[in-house]
PDB file of N, CA and C in Angstrom:
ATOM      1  N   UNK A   1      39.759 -39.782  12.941  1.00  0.00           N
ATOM      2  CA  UNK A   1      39.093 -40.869  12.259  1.00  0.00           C
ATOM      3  C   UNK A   1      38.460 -40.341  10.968  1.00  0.00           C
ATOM      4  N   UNK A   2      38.964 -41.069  10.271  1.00  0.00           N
ATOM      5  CA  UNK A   2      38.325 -40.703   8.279  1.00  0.00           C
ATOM      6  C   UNK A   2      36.435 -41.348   8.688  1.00  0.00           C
ATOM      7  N   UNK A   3      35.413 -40.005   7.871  1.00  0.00           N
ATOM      8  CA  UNK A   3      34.388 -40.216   7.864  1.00  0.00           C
ATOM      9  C   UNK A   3      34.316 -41.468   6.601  1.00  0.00           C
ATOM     10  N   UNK A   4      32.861 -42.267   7.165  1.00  0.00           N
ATOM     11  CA  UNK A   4      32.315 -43.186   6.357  1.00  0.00           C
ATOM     12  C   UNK A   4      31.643 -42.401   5.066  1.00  0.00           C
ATOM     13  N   UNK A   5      31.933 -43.258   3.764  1.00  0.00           N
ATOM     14  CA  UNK A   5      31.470 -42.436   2.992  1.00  0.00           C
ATOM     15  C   UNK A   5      29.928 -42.295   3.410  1.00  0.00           C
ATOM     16  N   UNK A   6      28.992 -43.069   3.908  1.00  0.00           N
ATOM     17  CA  UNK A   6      27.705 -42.650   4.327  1.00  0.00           C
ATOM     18  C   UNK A   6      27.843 -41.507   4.635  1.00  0.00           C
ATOM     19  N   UNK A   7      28.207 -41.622   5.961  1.00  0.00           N
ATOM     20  CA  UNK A   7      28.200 -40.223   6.504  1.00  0.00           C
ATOM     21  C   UNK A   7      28.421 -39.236   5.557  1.00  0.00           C
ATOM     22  N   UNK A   8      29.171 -39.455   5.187  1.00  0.00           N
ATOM     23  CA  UNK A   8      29.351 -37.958   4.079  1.00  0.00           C
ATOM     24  C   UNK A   8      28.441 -37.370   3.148  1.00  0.00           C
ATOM     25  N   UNK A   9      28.121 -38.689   2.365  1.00  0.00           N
ATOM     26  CA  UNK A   9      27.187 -38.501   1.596  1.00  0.00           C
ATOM     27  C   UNK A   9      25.427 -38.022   2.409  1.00  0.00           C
ATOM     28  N   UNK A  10      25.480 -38.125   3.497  1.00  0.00           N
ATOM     29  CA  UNK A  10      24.590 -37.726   4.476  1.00  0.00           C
ATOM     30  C   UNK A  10      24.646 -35.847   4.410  1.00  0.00           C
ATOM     31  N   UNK A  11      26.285 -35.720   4.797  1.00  0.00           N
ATOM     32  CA  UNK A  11      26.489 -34.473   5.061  1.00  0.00           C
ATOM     33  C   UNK A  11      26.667 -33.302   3.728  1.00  0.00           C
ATOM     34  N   UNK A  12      26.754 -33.934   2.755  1.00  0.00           N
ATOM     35  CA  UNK A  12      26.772 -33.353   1.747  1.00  0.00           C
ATOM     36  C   UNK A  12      24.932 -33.186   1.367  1.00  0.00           C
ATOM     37  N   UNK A  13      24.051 -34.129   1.600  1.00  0.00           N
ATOM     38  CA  UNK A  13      22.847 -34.075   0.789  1.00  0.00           C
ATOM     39  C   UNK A  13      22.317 -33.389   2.007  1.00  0.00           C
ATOM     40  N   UNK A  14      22.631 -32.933   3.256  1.00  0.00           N
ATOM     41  CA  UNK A  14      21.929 -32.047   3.603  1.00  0.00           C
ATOM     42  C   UNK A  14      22.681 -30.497   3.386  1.00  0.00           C
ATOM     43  N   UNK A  15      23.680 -30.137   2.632  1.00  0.00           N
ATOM     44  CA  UNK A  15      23.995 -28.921   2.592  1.00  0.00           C
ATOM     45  C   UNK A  15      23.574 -28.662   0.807  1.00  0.00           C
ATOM     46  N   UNK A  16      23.055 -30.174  -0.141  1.00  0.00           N
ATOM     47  CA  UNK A  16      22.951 -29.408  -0.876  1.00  0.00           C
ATOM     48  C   UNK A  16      21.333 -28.670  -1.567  1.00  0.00           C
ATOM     49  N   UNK A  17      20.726 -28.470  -0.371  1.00  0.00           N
ATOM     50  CA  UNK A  17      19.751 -27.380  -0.428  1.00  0.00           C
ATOM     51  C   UNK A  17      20.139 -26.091  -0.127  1.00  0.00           C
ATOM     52  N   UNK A  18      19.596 -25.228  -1.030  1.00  0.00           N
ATOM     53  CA  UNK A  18      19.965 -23.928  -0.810  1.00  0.00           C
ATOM     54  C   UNK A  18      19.145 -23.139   0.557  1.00  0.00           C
ATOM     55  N   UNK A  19      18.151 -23.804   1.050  1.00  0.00           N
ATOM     56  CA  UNK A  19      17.910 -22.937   2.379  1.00  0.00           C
ATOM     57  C   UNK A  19      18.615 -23.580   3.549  1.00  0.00           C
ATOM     58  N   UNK A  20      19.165 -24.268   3.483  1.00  0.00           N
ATOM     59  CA  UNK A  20      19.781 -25.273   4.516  1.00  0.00           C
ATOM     60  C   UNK A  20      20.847 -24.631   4.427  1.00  0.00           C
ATOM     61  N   UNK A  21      21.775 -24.910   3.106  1.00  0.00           N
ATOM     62  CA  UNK A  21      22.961 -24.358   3.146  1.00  0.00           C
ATOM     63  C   UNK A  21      22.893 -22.511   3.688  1.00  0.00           C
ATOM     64  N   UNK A  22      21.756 -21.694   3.422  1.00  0.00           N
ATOM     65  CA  UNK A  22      21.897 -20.329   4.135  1.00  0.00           C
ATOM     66  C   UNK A  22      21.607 -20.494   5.389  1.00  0.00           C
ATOM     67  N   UNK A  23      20.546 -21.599   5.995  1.00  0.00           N
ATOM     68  CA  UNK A  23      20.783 -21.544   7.404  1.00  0.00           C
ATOM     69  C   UNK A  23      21.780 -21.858   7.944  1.00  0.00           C
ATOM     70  N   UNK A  24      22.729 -22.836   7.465  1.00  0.00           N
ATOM     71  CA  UNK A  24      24.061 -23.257   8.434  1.00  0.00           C
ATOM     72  C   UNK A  24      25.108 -22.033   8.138  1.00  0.00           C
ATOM     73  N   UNK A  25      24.981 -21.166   6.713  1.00  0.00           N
ATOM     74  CA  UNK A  25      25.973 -20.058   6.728  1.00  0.00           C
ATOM     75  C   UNK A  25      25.319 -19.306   7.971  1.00  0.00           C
ATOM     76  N   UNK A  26      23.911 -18.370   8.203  1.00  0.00           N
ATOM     77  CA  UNK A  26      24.233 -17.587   8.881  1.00  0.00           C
ATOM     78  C   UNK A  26      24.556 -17.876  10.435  1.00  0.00           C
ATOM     79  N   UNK A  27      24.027 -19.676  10.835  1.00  0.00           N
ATOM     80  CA  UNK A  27      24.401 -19.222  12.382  1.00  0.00           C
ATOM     81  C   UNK A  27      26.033 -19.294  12.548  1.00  0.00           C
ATOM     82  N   UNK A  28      26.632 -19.723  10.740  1.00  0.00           N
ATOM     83  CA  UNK A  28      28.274 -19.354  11.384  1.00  0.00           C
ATOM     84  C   UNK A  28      28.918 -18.233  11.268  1.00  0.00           C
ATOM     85  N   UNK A  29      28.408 -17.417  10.661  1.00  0.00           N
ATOM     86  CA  UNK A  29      28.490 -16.317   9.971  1.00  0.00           C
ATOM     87  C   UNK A  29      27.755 -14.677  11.189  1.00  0.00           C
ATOM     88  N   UNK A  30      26.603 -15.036  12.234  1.00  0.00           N
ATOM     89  CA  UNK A  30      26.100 -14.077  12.577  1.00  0.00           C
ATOM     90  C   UNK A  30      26.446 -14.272  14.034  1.00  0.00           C
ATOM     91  N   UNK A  31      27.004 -15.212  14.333  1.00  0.00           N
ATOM     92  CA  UNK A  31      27.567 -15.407  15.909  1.00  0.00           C
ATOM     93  C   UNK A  31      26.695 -15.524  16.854  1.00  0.00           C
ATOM     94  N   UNK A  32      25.946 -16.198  16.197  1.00  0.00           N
ATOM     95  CA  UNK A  32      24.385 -16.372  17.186  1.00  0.00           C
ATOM     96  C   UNK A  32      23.538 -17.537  17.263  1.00  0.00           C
ATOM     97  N   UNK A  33      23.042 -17.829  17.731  1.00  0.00           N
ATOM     98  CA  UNK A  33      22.168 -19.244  18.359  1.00  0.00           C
ATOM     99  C   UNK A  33      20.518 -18.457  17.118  1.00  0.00           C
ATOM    100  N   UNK A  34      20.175 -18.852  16.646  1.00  0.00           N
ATOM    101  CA  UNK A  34      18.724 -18.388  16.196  1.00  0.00           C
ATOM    102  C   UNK A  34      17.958 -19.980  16.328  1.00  0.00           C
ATOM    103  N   UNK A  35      16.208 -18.798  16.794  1.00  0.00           N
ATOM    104  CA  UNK A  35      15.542 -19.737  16.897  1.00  0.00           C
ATOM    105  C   UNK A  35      14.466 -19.895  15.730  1.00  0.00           C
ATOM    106  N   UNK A  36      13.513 -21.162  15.496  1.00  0.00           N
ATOM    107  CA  UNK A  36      12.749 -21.221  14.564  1.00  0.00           C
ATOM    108  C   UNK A  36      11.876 -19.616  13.651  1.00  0.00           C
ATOM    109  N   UNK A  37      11.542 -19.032  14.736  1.00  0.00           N
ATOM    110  CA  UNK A  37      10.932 -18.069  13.750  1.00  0.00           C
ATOM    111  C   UNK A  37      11.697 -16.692  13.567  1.00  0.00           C
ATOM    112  N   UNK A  38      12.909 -16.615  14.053  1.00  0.00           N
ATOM    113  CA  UNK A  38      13.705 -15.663  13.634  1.00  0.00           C
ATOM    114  C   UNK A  38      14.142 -16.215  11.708  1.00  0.00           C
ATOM    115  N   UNK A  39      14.778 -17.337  11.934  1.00  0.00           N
ATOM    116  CA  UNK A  39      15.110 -18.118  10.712  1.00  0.00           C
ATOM    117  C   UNK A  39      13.943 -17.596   9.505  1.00  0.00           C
ATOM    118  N   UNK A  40      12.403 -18.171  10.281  1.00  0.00           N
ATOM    119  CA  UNK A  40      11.352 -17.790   8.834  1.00  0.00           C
ATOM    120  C   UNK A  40      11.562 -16.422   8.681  1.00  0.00           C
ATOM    121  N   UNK A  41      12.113 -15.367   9.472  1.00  0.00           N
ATOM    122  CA  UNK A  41      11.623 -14.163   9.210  1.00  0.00           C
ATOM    123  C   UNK A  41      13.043 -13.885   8.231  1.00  0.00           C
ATOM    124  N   UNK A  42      14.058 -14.084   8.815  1.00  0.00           N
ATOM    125  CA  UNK A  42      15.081 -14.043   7.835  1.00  0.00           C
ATOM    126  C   UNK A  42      15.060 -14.181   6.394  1.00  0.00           C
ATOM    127  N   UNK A  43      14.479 -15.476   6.310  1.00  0.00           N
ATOM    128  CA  UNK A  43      14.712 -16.404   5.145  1.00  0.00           C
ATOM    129  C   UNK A  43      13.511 -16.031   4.308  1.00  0.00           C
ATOM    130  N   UNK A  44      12.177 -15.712   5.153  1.00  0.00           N
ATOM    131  CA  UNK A  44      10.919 -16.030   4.195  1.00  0.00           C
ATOM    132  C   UNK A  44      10.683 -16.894   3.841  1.00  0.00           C
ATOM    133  N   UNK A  45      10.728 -18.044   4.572  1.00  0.00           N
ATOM    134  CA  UNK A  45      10.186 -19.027   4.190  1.00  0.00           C
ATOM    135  C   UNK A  45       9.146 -19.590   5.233  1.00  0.00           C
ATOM    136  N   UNK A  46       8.461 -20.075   4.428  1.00  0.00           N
ATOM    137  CA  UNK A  46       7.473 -20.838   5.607  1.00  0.00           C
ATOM    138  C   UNK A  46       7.677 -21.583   6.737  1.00  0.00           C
ATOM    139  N   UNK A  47       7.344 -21.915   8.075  1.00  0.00           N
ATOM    140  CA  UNK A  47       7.400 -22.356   9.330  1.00  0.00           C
ATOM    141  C   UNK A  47       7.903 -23.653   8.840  1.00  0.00           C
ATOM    142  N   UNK A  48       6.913 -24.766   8.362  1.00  0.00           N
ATOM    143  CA  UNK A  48       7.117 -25.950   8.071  1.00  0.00           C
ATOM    144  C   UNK A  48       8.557 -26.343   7.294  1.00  0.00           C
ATOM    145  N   UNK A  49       8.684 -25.579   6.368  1.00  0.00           N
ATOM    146  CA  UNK A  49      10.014 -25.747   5.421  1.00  0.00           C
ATOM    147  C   UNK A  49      11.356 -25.424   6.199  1.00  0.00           C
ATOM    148  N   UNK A  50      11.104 -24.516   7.610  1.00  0.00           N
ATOM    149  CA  UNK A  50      12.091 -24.050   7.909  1.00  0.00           C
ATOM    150  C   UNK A  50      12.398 -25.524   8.684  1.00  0.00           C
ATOM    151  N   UNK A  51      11.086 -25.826   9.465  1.00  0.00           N
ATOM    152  CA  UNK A  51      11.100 -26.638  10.719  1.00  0.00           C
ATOM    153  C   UNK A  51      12.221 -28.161   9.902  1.00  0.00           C
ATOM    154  N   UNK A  52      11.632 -28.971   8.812  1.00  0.00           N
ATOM    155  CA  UNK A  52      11.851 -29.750   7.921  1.00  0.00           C
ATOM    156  C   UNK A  52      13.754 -29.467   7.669  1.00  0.00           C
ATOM    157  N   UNK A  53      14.297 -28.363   7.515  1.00  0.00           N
ATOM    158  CA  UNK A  53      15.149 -28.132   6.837  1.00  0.00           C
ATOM    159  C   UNK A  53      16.082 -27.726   8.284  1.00  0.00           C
ATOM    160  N   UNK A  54      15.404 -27.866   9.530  1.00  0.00           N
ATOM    161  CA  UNK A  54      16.189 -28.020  10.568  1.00  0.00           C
ATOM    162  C   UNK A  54      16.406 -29.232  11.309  1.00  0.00           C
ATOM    163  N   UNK A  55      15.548 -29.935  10.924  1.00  0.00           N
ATOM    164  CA  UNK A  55      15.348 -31.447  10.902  1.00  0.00           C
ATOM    165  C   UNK A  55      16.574 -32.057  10.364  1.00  0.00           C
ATOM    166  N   UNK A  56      16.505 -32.076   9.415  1.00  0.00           N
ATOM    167  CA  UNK A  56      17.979 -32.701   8.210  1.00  0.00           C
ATOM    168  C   UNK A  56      19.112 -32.355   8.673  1.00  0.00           C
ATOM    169  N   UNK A  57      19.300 -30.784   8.987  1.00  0.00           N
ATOM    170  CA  UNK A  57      20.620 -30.634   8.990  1.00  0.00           C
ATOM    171  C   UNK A  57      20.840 -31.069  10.743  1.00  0.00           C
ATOM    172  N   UNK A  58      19.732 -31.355  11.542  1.00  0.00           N
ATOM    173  CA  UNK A  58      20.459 -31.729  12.858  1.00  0.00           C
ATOM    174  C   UNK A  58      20.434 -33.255  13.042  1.00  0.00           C
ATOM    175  N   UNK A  59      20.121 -34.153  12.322  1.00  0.00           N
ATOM    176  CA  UNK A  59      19.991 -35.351  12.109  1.00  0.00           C
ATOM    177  C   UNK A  59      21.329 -35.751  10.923  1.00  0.00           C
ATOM    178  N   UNK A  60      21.481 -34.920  10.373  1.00  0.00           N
ATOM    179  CA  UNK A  60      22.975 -34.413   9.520  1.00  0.00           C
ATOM    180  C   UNK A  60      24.200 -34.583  11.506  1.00  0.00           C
ATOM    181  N   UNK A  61      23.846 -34.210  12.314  1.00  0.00           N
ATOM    182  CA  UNK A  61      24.877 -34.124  12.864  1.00  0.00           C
ATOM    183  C   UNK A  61      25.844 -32.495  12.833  1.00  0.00           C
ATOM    184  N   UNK A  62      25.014 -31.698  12.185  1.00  0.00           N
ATOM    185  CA  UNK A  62      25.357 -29.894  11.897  1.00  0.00           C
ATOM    186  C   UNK A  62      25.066 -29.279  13.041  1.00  0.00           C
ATOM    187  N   UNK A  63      23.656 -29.428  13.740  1.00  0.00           N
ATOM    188  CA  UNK A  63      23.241 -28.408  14.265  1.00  0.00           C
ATOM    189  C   UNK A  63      23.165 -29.008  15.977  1.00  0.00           C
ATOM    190  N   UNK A  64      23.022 -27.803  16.924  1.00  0.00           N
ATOM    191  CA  UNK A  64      22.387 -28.533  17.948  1.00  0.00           C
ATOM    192  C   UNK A  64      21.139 -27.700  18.653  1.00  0.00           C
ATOM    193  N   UNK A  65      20.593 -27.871  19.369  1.00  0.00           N
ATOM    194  CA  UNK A  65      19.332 -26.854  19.789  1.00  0.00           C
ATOM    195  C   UNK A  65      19.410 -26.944  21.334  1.00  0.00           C
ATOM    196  N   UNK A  66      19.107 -25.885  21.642  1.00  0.00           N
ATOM    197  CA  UNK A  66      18.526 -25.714  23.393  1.00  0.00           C
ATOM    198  C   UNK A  66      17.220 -24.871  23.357  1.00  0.00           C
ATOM    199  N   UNK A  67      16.437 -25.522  24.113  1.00  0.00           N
ATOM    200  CA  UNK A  67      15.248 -24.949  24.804  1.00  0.00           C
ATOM    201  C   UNK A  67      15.754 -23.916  25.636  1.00  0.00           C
ATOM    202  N   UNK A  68      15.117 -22.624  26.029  1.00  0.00           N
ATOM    203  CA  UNK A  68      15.328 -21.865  26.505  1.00  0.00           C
ATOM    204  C   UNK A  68      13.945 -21.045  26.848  1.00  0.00           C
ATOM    205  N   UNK A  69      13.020 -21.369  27.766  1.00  0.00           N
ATOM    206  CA  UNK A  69      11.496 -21.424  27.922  1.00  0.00           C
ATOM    207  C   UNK A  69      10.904 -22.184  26.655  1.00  0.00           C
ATOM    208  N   UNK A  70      10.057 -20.963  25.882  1.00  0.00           N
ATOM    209  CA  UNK A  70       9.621 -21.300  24.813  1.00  0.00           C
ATOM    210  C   UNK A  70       9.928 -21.521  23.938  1.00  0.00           C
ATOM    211  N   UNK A  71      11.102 -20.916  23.395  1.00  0.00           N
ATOM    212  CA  UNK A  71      11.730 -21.165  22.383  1.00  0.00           C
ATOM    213  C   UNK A  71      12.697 -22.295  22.215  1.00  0.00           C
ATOM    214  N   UNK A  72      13.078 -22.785  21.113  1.00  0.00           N
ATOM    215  CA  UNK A  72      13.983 -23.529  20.638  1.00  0.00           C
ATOM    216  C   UNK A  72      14.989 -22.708  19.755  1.00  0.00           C
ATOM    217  N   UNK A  73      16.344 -22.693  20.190  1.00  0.00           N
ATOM    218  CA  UNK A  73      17.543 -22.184  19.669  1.00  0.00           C
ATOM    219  C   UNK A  73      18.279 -22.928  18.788  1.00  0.00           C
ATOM    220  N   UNK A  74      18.821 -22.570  17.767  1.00  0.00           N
ATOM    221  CA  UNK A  74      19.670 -23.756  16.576  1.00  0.00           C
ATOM    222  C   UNK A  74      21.147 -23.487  16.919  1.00  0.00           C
ATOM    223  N   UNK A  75      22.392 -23.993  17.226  1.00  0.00           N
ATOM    224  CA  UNK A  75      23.123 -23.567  16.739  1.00  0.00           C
ATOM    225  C   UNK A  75      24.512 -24.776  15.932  1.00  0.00           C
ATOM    226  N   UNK A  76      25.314 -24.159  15.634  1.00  0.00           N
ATOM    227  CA  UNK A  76      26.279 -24.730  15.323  1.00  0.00           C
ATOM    228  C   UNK A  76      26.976 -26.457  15.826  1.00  0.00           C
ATOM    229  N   UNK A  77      27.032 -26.752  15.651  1.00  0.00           N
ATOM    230  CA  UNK A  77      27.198 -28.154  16.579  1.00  0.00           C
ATOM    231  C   UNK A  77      29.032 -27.942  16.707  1.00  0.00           C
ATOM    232  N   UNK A  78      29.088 -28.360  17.712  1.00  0.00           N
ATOM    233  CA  UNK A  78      30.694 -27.829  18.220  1.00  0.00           C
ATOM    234  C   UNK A  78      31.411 -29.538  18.248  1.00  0.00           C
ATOM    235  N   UNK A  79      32.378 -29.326  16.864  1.00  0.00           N
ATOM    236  CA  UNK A  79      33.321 -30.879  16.982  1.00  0.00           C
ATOM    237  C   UNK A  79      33.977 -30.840  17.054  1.00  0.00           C
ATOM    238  N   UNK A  80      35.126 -31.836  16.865  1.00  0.00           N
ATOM    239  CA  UNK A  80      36.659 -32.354  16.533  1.00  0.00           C
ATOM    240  C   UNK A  80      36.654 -32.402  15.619  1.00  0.00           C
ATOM    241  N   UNK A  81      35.582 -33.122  14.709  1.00  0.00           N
ATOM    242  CA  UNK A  81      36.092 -33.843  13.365  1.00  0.00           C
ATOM    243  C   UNK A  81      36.937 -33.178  12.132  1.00  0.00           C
ATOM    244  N   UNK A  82      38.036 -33.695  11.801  1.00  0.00           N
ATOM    245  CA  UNK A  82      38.642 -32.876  11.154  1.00  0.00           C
ATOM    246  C   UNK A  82      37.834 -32.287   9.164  1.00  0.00           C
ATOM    247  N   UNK A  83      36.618 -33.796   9.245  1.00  0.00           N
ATOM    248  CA  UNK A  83      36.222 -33.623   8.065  1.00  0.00           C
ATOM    249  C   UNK A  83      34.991 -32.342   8.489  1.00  0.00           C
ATOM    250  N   UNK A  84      33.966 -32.778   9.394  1.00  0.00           N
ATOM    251  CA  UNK A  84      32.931 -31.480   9.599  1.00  0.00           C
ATOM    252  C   UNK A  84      33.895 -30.283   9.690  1.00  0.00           C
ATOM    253  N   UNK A  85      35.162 -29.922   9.969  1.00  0.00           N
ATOM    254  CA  UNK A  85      35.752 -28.538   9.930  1.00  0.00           C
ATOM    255  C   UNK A  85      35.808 -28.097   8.852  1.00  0.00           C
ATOM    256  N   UNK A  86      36.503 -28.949   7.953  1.00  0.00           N
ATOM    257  CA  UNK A  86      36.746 -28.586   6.383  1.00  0.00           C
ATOM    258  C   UNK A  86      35.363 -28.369   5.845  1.00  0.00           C
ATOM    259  N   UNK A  87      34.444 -28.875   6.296  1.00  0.00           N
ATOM    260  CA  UNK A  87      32.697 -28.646   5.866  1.00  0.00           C
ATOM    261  C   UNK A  87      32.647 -27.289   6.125  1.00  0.00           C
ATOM    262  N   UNK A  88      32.585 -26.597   7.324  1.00  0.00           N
ATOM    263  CA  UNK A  88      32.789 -25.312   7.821  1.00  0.00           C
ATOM    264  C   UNK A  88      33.282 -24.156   7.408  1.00  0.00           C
ATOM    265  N   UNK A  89      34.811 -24.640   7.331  1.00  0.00           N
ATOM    266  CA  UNK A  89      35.325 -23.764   6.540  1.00  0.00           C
ATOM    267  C   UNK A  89      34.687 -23.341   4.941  1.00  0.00           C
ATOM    268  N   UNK A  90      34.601 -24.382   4.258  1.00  0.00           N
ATOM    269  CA  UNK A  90      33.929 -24.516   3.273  1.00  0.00           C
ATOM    270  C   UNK A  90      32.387 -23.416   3.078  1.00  0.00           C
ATOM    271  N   UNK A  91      32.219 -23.960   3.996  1.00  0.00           N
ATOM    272  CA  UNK A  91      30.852 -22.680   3.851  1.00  0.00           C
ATOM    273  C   UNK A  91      30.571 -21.647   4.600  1.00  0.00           C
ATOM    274  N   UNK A  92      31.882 -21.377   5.968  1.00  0.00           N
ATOM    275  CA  UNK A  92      31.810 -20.230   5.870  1.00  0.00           C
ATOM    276  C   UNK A  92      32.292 -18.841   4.692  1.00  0.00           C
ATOM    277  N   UNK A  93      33.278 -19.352   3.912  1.00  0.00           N
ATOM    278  CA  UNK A  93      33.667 -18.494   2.919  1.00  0.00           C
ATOM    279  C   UNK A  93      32.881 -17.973   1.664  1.00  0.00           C
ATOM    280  N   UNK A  94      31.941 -18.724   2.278  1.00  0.00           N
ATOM    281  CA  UNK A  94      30.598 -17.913   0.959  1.00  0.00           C
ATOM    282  C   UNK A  94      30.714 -16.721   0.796  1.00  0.00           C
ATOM    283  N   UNK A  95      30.668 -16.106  -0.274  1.00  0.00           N
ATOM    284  CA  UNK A  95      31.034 -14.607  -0.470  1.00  0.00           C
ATOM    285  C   UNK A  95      29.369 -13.739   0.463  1.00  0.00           C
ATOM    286  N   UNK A  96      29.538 -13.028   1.235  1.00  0.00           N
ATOM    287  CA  UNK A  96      28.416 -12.234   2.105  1.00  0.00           C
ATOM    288  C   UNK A  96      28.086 -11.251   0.919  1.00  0.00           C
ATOM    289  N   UNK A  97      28.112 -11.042  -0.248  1.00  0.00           N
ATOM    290  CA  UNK A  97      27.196 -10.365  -1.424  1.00  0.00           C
ATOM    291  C   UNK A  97      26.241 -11.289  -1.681  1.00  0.00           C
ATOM    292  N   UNK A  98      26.038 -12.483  -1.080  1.00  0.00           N
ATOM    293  CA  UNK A  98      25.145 -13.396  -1.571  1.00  0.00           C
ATOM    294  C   UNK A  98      24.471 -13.638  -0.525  1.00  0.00           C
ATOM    295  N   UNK A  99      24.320 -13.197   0.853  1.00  0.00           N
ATOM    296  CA  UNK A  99      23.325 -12.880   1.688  1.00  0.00           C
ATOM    297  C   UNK A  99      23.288 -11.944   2.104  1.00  0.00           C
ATOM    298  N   UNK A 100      23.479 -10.820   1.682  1.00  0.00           N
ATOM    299  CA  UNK A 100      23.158  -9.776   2.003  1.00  0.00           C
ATOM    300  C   UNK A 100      21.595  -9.114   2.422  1.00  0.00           C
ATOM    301  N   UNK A 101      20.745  -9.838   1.929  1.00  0.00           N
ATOM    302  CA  UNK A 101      18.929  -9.485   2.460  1.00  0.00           C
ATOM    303  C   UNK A 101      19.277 -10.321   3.846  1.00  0.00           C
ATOM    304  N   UNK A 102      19.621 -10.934   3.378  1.00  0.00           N
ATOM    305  CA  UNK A 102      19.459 -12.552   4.763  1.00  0.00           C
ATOM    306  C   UNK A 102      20.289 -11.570   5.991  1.00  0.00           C
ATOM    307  N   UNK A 103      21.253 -11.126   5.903  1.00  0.00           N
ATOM    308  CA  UNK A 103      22.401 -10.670   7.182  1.00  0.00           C
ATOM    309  C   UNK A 103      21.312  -9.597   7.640  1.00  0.00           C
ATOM    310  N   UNK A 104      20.496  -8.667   6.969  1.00  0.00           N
ATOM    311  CA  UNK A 104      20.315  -7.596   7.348  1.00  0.00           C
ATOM    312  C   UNK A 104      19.341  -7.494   7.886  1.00  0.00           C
ATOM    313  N   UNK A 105      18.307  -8.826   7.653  1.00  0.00           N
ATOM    314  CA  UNK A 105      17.347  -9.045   8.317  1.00  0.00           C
ATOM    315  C   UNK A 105      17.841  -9.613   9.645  1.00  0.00           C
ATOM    316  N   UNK A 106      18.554 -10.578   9.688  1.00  0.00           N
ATOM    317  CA  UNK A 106      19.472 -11.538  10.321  1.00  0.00           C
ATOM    318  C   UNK A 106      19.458 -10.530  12.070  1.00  0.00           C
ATOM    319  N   UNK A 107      20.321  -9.507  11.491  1.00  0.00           N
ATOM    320  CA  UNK A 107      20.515  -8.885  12.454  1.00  0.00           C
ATOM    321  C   UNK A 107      19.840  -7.722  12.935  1.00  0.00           C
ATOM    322  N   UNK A 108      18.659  -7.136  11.903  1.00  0.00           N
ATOM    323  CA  UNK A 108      17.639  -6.688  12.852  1.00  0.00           C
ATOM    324  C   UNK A 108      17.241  -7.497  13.721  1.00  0.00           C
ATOM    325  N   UNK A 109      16.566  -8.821  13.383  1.00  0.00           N
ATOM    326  CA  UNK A 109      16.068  -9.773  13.965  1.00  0.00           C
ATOM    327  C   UNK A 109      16.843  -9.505  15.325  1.00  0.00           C
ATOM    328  N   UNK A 110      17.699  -9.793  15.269  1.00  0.00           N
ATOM    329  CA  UNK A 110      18.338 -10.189  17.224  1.00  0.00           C
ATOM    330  C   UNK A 110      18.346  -8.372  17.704  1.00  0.00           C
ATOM    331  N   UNK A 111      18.461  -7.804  17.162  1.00  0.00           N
ATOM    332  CA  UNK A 111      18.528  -6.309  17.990  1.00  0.00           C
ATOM    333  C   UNK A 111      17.578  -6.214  18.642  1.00  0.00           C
ATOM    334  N   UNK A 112      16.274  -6.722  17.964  1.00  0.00           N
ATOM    335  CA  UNK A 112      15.361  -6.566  18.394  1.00  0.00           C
ATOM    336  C   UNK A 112      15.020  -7.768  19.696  1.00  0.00           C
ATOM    337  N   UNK A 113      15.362  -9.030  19.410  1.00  0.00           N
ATOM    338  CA  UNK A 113      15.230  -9.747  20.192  1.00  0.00           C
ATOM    339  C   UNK A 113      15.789  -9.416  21.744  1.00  0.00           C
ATOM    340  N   UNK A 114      16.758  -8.243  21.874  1.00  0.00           N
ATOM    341  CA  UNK A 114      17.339  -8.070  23.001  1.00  0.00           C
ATOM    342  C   UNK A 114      16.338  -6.853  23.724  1.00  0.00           C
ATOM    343  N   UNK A 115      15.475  -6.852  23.358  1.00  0.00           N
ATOM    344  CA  UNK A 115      14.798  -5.804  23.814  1.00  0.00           C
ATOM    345  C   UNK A 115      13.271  -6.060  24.613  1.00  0.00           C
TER     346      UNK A 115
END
């Protein structure tokens, strides 16, 4: 089924922020579920901006979350749609010279989380 242009225009105005668009690269990009304050520590950005900018993109229909005690986990939202794939693809091919602070924090972050 061809998306409504709403929708689209939905899915486009939430990727075109630049912390949004690095949060949906790294959870496709780092193979991992992250939760709210891994993200601030990544990103550096403040709690609220992160919280706000996880808001959009899961009301976008991008993301999905599980509770897991305390925490809340973000990840990828798993579809069919042939247009959210081409979204995907689309931004997974971001060149990784352009998050390179972000990955490296990214993945201290969970090393540590396993511990």
């Amino acid at each position: 089924m061809k998306p409504t242009l709403q929708y689209s225009i939905t899915i486009f105005k939430a990727l075109s922020e630049v912390t949004r668009l690095k949060i949906i690269w790294l959870l496709m990009n780092m193979d991992s579920k992250i939760c709210v304050s891994e993200i601030i520590e990544v990103l550096e950005e403040p709690q609220y901006n992160v919280s706000r900018h996880l808001k959009i993109l899961s009301k976008a229909g991008l993301l999905e979350e599980s509770k897991e005690g305390k925490w809340v986990y973000y990840y990828i939202k798993k579809t069919n749609s042939e247009f959210l794939q081409h979204i995907k693809n689309a931004v997974s091919i971001i060149s990784k010279n352009d998050m390179t602070m972000e990955i490296q924090r990214c993945k201290q972050k969970l090393l540590t989380r396993d511990k």
